[in-house]
PDB file of N, CA and C in Angstrom:
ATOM      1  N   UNK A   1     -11.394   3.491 -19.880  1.00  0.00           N
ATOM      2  CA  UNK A   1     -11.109   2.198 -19.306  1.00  0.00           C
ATOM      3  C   UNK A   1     -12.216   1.857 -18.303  1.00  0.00           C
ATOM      4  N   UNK A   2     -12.750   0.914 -18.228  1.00  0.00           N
ATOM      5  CA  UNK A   2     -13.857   0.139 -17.355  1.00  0.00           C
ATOM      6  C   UNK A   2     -12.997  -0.284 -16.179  1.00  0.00           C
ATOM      7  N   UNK A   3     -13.738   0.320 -14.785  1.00  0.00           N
ATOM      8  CA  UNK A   3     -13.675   0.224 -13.648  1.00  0.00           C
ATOM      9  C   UNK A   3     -14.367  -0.943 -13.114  1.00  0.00           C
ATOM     10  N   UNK A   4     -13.654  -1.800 -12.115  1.00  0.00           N
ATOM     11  CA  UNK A   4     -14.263  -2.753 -11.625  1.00  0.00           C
ATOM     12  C   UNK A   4     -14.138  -2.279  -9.440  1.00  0.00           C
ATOM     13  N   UNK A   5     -15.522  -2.150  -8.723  1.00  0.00           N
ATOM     14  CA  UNK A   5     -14.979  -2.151  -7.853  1.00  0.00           C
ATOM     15  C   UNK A   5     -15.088  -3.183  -6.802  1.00  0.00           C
ATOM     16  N   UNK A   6     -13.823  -3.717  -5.922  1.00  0.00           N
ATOM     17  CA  UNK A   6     -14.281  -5.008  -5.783  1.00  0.00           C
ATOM     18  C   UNK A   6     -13.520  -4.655  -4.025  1.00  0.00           C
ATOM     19  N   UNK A   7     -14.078  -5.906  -3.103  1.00  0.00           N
ATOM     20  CA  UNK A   7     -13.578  -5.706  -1.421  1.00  0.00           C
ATOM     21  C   UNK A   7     -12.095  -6.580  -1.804  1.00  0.00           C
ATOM     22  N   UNK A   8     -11.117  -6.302  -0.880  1.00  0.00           N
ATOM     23  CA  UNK A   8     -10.139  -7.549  -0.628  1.00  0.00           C
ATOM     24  C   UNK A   8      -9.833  -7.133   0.681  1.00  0.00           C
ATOM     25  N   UNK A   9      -9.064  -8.607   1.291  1.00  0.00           N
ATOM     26  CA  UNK A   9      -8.743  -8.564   2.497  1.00  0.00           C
ATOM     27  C   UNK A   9      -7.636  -8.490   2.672  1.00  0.00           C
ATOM     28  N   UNK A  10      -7.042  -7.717   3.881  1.00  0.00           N
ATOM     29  CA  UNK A  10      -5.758  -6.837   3.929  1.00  0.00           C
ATOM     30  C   UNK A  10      -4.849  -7.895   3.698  1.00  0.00           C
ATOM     31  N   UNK A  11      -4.972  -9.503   4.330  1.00  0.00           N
ATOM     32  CA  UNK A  11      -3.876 -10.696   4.057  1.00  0.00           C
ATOM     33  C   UNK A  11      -3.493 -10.805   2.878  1.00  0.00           C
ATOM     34  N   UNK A  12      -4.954 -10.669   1.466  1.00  0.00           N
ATOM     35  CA  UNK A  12      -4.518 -10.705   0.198  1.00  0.00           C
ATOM     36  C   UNK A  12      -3.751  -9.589  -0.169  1.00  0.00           C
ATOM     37  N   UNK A  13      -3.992  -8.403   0.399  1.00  0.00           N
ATOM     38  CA  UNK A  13      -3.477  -7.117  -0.558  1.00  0.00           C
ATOM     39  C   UNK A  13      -2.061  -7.425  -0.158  1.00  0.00           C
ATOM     40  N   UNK A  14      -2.067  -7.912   0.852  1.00  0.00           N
ATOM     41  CA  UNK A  14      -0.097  -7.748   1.365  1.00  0.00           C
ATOM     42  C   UNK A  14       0.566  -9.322   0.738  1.00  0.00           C
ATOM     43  N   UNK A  15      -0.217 -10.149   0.666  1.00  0.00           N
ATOM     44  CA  UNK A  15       0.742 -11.118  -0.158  1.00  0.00           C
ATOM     45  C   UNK A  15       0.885 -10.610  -1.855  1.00  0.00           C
ATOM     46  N   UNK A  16      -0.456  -9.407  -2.519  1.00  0.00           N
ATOM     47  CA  UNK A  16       0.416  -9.236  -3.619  1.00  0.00           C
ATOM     48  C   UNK A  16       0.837  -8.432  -3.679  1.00  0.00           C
ATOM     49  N   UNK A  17       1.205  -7.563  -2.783  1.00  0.00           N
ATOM     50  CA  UNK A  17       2.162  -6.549  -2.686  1.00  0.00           C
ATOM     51  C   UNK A  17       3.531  -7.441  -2.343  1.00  0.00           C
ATOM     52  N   UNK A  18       3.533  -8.155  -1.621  1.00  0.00           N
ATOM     53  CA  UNK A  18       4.930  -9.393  -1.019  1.00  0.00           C
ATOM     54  C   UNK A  18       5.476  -9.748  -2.305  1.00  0.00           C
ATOM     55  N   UNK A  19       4.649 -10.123  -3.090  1.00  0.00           N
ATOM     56  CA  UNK A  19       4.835 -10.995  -4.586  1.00  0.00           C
ATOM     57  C   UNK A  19       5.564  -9.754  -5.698  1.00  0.00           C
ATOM     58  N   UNK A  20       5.013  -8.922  -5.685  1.00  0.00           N
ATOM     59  CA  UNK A  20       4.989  -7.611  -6.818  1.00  0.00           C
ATOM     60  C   UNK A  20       4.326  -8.264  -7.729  1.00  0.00           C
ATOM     61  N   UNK A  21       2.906  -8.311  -7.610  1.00  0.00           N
ATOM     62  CA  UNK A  21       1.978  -8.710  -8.129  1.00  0.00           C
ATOM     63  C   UNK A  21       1.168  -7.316  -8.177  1.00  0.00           C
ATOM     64  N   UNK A  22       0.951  -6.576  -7.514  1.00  0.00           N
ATOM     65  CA  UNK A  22       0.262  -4.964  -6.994  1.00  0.00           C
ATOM     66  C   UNK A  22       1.078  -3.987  -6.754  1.00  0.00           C
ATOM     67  N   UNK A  23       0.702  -2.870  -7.496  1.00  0.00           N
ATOM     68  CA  UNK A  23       1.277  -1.959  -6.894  1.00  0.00           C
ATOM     69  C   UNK A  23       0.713  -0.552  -6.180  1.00  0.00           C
ATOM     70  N   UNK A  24       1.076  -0.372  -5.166  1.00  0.00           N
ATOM     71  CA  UNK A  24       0.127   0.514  -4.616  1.00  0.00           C
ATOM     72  C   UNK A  24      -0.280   2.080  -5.130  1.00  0.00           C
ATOM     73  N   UNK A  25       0.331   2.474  -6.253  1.00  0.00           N
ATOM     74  CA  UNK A  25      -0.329   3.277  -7.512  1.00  0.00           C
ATOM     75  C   UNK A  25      -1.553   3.022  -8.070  1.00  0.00           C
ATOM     76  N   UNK A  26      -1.409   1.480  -8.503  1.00  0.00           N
ATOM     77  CA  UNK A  26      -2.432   1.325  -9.474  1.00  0.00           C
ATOM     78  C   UNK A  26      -4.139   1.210  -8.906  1.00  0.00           C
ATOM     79  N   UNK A  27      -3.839   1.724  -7.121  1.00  0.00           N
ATOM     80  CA  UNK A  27      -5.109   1.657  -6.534  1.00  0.00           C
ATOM     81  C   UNK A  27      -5.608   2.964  -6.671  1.00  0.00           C
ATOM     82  N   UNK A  28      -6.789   2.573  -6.288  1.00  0.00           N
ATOM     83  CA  UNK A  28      -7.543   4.061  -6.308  1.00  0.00           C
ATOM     84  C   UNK A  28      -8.488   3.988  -4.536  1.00  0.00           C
ATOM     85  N   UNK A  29      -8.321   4.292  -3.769  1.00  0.00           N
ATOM     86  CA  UNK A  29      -8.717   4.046  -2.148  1.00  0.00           C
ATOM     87  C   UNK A  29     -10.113   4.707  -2.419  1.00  0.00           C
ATOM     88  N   UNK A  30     -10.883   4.511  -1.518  1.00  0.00           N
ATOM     89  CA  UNK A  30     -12.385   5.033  -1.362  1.00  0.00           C
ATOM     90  C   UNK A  30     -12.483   6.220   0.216  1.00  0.00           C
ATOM     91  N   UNK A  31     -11.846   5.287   0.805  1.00  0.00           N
ATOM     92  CA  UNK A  31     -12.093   6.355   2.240  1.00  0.00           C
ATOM     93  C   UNK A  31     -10.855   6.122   2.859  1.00  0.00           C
ATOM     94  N   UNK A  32     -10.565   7.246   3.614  1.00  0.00           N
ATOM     95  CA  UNK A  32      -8.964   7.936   4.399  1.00  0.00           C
ATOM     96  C   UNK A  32      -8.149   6.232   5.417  1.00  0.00           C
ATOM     97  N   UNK A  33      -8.970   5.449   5.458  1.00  0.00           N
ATOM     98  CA  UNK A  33      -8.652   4.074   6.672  1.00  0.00           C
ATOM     99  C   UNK A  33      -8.372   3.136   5.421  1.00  0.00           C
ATOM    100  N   UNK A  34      -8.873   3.099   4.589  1.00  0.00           N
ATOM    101  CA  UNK A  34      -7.999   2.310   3.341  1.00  0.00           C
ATOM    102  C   UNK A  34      -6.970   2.680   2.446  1.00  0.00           C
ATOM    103  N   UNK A  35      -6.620   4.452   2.568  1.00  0.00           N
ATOM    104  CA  UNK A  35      -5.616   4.097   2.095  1.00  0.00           C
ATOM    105  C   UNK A  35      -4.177   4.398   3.028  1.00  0.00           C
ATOM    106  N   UNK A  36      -4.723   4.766   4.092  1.00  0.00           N
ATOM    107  CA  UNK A  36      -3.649   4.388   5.237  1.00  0.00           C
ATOM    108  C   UNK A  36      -2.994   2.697   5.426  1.00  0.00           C
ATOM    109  N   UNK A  37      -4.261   2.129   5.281  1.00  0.00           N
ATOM    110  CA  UNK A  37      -4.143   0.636   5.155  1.00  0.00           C
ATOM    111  C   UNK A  37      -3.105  -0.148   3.744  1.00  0.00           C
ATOM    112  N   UNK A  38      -3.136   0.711   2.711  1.00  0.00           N
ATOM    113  CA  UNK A  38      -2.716   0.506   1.685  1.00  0.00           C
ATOM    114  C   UNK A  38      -1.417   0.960   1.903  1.00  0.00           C
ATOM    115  N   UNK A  39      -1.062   2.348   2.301  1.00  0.00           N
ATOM    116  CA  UNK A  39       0.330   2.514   2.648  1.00  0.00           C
ATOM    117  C   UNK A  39       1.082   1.764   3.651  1.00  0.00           C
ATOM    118  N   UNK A  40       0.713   1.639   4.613  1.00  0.00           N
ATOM    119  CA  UNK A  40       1.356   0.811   5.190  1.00  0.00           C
ATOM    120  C   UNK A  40       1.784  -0.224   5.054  1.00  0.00           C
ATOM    121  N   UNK A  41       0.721  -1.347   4.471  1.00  0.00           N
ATOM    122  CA  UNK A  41       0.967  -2.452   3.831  1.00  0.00           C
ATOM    123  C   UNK A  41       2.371  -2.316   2.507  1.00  0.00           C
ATOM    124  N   UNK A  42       2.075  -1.398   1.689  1.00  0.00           N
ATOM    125  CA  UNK A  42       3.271  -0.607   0.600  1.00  0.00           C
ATOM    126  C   UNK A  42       4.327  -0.561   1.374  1.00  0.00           C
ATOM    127  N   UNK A  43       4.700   0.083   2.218  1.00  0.00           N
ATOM    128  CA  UNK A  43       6.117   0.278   3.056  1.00  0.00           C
ATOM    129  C   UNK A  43       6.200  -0.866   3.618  1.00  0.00           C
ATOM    130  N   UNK A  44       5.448  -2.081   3.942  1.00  0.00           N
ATOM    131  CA  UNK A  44       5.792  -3.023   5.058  1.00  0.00           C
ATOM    132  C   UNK A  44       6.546  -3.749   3.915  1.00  0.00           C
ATOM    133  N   UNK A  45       5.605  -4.469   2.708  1.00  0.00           N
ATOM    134  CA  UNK A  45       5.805  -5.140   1.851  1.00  0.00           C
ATOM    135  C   UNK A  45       7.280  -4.710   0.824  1.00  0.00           C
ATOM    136  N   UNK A  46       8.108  -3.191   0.675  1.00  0.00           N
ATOM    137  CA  UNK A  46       9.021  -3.011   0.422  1.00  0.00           C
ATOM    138  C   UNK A  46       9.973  -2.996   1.182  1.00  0.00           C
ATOM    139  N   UNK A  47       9.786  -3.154   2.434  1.00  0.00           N
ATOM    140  CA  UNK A  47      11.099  -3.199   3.407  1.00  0.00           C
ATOM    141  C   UNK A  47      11.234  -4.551   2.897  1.00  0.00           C
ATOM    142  N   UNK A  48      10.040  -5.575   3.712  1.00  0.00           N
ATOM    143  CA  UNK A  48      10.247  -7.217   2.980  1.00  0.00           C
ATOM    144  C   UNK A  48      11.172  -7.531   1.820  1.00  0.00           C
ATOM    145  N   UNK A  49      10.355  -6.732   1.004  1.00  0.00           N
ATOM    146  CA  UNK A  49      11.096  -7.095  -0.376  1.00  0.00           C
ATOM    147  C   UNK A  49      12.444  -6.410  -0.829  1.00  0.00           C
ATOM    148  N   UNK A  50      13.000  -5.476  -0.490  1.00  0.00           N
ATOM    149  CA  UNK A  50      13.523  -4.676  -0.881  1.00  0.00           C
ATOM    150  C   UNK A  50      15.020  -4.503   0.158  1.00  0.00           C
ATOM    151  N   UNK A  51      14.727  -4.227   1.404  1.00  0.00           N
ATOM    152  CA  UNK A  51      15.318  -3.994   2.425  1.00  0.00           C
ATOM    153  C   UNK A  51      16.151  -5.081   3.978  1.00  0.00           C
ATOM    154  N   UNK A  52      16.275  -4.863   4.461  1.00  0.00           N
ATOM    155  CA  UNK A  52      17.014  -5.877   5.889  1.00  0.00           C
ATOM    156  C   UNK A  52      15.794  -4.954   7.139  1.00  0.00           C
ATOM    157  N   UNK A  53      14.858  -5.708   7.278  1.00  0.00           N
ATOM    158  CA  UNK A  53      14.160  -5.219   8.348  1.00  0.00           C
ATOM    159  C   UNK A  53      14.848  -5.056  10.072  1.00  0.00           C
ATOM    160  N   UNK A  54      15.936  -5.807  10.012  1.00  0.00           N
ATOM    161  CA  UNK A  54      16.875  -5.793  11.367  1.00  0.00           C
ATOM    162  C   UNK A  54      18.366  -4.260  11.068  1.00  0.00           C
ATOM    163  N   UNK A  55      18.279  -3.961   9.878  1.00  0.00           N
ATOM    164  CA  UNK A  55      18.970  -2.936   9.542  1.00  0.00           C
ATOM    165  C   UNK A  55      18.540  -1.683   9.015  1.00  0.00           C
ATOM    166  N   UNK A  56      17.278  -1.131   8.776  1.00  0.00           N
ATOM    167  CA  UNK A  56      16.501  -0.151   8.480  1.00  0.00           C
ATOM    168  C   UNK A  56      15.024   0.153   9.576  1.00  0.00           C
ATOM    169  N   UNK A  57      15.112   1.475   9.998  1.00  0.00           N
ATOM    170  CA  UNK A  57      14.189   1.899  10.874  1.00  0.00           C
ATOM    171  C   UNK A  57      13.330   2.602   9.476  1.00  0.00           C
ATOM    172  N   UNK A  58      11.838   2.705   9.811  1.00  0.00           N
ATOM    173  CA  UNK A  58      11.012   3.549   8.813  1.00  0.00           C
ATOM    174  C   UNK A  58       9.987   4.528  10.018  1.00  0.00           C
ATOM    175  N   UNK A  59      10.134   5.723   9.958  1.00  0.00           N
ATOM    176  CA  UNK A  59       9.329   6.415  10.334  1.00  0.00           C
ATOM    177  C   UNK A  59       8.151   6.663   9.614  1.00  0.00           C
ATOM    178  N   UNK A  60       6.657   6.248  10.120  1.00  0.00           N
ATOM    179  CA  UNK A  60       6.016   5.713   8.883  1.00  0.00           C
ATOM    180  C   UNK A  60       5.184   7.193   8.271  1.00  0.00           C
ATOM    181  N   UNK A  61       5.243   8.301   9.018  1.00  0.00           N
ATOM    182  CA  UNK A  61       4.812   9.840   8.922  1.00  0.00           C
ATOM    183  C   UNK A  61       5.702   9.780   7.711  1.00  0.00           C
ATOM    184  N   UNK A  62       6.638   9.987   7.617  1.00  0.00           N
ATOM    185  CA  UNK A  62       7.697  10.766   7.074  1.00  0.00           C
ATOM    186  C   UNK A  62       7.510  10.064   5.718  1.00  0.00           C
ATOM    187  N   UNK A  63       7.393   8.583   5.900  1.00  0.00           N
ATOM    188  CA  UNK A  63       7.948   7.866   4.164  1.00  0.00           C
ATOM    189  C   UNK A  63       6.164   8.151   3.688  1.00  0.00           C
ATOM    190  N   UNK A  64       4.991   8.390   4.695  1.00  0.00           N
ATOM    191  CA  UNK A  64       4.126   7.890   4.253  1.00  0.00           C
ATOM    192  C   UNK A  64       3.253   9.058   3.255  1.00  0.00           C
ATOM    193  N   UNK A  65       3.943  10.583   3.550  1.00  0.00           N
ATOM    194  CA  UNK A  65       4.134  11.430   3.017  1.00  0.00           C
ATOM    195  C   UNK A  65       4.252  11.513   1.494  1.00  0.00           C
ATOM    196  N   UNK A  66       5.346  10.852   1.622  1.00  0.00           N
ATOM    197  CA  UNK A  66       5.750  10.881   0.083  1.00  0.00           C
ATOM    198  C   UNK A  66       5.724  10.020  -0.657  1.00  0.00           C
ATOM    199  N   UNK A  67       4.615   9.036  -0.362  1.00  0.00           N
ATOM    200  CA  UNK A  67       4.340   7.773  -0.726  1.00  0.00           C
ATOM    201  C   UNK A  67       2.452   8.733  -1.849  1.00  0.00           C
ATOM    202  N   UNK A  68       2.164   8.741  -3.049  1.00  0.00           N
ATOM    203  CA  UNK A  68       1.110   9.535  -3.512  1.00  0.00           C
ATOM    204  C   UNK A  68       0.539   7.900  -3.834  1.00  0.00           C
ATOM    205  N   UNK A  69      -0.553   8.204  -3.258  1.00  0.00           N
ATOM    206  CA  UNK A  69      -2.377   7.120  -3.320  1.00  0.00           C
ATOM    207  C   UNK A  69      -3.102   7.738  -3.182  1.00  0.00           C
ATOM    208  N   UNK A  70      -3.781   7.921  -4.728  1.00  0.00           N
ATOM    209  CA  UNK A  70      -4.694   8.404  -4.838  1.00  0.00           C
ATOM    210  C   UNK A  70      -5.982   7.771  -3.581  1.00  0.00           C
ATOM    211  N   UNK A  71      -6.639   9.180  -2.961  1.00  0.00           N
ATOM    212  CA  UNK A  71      -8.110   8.912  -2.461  1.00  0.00           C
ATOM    213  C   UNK A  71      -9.128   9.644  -3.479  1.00  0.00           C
ATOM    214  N   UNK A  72     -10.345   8.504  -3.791  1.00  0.00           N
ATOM    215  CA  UNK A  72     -11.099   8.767  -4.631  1.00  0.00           C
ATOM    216  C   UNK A  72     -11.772  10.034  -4.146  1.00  0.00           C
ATOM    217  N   UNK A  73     -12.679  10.687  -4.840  1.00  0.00           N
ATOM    218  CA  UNK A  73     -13.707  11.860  -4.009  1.00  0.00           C
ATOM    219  C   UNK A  73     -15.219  10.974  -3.765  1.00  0.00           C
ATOM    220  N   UNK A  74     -15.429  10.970  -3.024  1.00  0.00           N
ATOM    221  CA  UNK A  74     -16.959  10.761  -2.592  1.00  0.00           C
ATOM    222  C   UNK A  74     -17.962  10.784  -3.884  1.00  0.00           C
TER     223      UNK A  74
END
């Protein structure tokens, strides 16, 4: 399969994560600050979607654990 690699900005990645337009599997991260960036955005965007943000606490260590995004190797 042909790889395309391209920049986006964190506003876009989280409106298509908001949408379920993206899913944060189908990324592949380059360096350790993007895909922290990617998880977080993933857990923010499923509480949104998914959850009552006034009725669920997320400890973001704990979910972010077991949340697997791939980081590419150098």
């Amino acid at each position: 399969m042909k790889k395309v690699q391209v920049e986006i900005s964190e506003e876009t990645l989280c409106r298509l994560f908001m949408k379920g337009q993206l899913c944060a599997a189908e990324l592949n991260c380059l360096n350790l600050d993007s895909k922290h960036t990617v998880q977080n955005l993933c857990l923010e965007s499923c509480l949104y979607r998914f959850g009552n943000k006034a009725e669920k606490t997320v400890h973001d260590d704990e979910i972010s654990s077991k949340i697997n995004i791939k980081l590419a190797s150098p």
